[in-house]
Protein backbone atom coordinates (compact mmCIF):
# COMPACT_ATOMS: atom_id res chain seq x y z
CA UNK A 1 78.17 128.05 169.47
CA UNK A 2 78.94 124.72 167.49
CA UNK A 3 78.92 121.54 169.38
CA UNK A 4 83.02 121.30 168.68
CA UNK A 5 83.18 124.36 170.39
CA UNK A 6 81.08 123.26 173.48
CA UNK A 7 83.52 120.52 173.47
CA UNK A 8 86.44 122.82 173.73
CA UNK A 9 89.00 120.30 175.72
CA UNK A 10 90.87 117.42 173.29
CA UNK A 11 93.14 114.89 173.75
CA UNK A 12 96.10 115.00 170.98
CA UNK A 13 98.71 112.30 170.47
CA UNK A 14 101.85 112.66 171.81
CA UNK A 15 103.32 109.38 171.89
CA UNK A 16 101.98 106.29 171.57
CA UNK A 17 99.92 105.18 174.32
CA UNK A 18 100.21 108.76 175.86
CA UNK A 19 97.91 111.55 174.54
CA UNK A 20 98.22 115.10 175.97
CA UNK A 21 95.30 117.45 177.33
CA UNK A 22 94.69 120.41 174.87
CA UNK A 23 92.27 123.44 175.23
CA UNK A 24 90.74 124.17 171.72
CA UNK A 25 90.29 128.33 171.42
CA UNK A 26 89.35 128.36 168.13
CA UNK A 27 88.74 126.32 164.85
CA UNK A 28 88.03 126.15 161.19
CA UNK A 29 86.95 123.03 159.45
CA UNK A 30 90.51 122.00 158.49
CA UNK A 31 92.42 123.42 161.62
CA UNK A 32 92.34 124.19 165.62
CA UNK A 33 94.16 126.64 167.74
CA UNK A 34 94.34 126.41 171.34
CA UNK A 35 97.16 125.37 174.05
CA UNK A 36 97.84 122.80 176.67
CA UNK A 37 97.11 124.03 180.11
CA UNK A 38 99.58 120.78 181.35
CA UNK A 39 102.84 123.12 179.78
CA UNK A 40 104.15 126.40 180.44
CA UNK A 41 103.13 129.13 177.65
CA UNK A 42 106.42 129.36 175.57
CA UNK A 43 104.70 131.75 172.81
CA UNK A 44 101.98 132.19 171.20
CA UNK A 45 99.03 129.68 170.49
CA UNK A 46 99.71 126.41 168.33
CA UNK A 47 97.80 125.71 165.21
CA UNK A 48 97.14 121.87 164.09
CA UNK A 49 95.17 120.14 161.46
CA UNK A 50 91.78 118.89 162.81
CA UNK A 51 92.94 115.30 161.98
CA UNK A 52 95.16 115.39 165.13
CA UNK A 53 92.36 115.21 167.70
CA UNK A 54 92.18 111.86 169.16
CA UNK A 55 89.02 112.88 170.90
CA UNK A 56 86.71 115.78 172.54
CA UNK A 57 85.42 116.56 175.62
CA UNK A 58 83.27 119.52 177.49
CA UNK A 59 85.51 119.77 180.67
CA UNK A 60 89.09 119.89 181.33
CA UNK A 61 88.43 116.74 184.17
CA UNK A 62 86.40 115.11 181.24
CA UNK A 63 90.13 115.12 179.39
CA UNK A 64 92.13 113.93 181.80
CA UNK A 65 90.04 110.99 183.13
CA UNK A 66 89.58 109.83 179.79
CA UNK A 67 93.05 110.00 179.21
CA UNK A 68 94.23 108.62 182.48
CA UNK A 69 91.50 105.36 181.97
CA UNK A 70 93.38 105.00 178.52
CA UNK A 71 96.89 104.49 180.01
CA UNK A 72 94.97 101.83 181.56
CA UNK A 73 93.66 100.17 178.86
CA UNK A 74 96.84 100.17 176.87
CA UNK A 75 98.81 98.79 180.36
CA UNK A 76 96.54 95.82 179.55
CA UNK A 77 98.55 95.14 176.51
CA UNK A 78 101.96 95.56 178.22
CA UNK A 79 102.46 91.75 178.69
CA UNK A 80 101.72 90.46 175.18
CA UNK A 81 103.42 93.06 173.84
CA UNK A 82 106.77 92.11 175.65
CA UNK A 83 105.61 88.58 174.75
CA UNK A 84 105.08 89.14 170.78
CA UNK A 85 108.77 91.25 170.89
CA UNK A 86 110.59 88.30 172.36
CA UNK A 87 108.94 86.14 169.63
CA UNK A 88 110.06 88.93 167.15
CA UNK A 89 113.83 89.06 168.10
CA UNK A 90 113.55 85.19 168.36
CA UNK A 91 112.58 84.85 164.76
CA UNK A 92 115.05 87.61 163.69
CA UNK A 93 117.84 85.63 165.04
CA UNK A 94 116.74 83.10 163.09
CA UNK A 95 116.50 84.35 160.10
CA UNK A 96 119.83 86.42 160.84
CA UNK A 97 121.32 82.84 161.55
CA UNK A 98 119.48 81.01 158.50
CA UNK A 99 121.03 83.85 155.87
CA UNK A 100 124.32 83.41 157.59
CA UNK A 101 124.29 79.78 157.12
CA UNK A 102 123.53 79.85 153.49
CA UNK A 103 126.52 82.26 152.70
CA UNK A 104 128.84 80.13 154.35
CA UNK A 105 127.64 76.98 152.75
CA UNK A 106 127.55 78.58 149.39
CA UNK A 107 131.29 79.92 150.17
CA UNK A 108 132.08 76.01 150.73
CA UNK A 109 130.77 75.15 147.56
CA UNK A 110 132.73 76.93 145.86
């Protein structure tokens, strides 16, 4: 058995700052098929690229800790990030107002 293999559980992203618990059945070096235990079976097993794994782990627990101590770690963030937006919008405006400002004036010159 490969170490991947003995490290069967991964966490893929599913939105940002969220990743979702997936059981790895089988792989080749460019691919992995498997499921998520979290959903209901709709059909039959997904296939991704290898580059989708955020991370591995032996045990299903293993998974979902590590994901549930990420949330964390990216709630950490939450403030800034609501700070750096209003900045963003702020300077928007700005600019929004600036480009506004020099069409009218140039309309004036005219």
């Amino acid at each position: 058995m490969s170490d991947l293999i003995e490290r069967p559980w991964a966490l893929m992203r599913h939105h940002a700052g969220w990743a979702d618990v997936f059981h790895v059945d089988s792989e080749t070096a460019d691919s992995i098929t498997g499921f998520y235990p979290d959903r209901e079976a709709v059909g039959p097993p997904v296939n991704y690229s290898t580059r989708a794994v955020l991370a591995r782990y032996p045990t299903l627990e293993a998974a979902r800790a590590a994901r549930e101590g990420a949330v964390s770690e990216w709630r950490k963030h939450d403030a800034a990030v609501r700070e750096a937006e209003v900045q963003l919008r702020d300077a928007e405006k700005m600019r929004e107002d600036a480009w506004l400002n020099s069409l009218r004036d140039a309309a004036a010159r005219s």
